[in-house]
Protein backbone atom coordinates (compact mmCIF):
# COMPACT_ATOMS: atom_id res chain seq x y z
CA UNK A 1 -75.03 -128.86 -126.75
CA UNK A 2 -77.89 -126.90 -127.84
CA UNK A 3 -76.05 -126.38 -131.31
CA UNK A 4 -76.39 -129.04 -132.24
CA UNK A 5 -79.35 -131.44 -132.94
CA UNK A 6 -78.88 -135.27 -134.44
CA UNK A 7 -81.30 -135.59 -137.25
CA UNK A 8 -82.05 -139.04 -139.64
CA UNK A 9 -79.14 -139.42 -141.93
CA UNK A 10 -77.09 -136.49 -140.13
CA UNK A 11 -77.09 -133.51 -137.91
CA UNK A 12 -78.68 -129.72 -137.56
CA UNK A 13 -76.11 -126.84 -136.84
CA UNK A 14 -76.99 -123.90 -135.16
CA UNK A 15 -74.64 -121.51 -136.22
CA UNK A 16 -73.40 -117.62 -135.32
CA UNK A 17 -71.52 -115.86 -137.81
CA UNK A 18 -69.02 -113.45 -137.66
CA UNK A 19 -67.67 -112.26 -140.85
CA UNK A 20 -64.95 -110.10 -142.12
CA UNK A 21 -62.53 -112.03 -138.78
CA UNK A 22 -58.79 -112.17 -139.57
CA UNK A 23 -59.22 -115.57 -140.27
CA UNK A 24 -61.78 -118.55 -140.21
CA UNK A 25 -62.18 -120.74 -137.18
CA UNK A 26 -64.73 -121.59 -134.39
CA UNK A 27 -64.62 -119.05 -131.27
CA UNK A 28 -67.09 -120.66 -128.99
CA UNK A 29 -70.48 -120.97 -128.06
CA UNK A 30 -72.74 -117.99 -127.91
CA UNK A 31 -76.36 -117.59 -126.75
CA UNK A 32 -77.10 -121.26 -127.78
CA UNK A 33 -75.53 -121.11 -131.62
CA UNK A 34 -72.26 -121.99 -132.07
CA UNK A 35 -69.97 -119.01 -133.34
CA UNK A 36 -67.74 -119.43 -136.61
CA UNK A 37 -65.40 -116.54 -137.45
CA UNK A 38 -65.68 -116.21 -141.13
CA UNK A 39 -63.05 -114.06 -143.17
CA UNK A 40 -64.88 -113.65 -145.99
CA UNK A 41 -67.15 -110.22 -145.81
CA UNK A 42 -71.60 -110.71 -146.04
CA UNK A 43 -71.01 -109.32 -149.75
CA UNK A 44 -73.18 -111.76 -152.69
CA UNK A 45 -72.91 -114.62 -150.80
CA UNK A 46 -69.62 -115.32 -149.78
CA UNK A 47 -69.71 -115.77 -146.05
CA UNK A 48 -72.74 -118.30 -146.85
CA UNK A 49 -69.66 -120.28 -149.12
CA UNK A 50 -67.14 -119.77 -147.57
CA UNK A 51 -68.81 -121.56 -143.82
CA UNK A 52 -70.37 -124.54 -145.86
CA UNK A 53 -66.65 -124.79 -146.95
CA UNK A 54 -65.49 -124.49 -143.34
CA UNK A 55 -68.09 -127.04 -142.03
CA UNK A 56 -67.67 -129.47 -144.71
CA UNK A 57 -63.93 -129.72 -144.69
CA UNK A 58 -64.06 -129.73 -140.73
CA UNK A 59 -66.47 -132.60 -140.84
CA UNK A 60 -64.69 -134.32 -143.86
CA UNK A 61 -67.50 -134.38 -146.42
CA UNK A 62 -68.85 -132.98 -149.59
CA UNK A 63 -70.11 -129.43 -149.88
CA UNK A 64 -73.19 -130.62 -150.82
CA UNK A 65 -73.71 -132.45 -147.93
CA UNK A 66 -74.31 -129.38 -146.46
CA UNK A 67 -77.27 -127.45 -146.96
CA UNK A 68 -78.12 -123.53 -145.49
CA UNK A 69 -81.89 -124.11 -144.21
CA UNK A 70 -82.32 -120.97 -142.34
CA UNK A 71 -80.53 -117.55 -142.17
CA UNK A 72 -79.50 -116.63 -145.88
CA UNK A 73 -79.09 -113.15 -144.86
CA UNK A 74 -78.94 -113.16 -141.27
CA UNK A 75 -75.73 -113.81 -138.73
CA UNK A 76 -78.28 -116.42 -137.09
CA UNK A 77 -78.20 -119.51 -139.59
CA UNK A 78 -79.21 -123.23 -139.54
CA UNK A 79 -77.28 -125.93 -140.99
CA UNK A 80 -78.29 -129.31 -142.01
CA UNK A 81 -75.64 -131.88 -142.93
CA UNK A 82 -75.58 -135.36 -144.21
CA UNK A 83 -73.72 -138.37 -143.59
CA UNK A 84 -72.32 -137.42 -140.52
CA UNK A 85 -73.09 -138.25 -136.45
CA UNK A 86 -73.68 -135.78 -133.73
CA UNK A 87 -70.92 -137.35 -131.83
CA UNK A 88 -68.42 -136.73 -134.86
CA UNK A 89 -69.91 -133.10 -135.37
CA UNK A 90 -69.31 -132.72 -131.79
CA UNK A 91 -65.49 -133.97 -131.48
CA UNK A 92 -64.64 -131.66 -135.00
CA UNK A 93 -66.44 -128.55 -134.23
CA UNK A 94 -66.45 -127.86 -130.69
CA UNK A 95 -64.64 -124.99 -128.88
């Protein structure tokens, strides 16, 4: 899965999102990134919240285990979290 990369201490998500959905939930894969329906709207940073919510309750550890490297503004964003395996990120976020 090109989404997602096993790093020391955790993994790298490459992420796709799509705010403003009718509710939040992966979709699938697209062009490489995996794509996370968010409901919250890109207004003062509450998509960027409201997916490190999303990721850290679907991989069962603190928000601030997961950190927004890349893609503040941008649909396109990089993830890194902590304390978790690829094979775990893979069995709670995949399509």
């Amino acid at each position: 899965m090109s989404w997602l990369k096993a790093i020391d201490g955790g993994v790298e998500l490459l992420v796709l999102v799509q705010p403003r959905a009718s509710r939040t939930k992966v979709v699938g894969e697209h062009d490489g990134r995996l794509k996370i329906a968010l409901s919250a709207p890109p207004v003062d940073g509450e998509a960027n919240a409201a997916l490190i919510e999303f990721v850290s309750d679907a991989l069962e550890v603190k928000k601030a285990s997961v950190a927004l490297i890349e893609g503040d503004t941008s649909r396109r964003k990089r993830l890194r979290v902590v304390g978790v395996t690829a094979q775990t990120a893979r069995a709670s976020l995949a399509p």
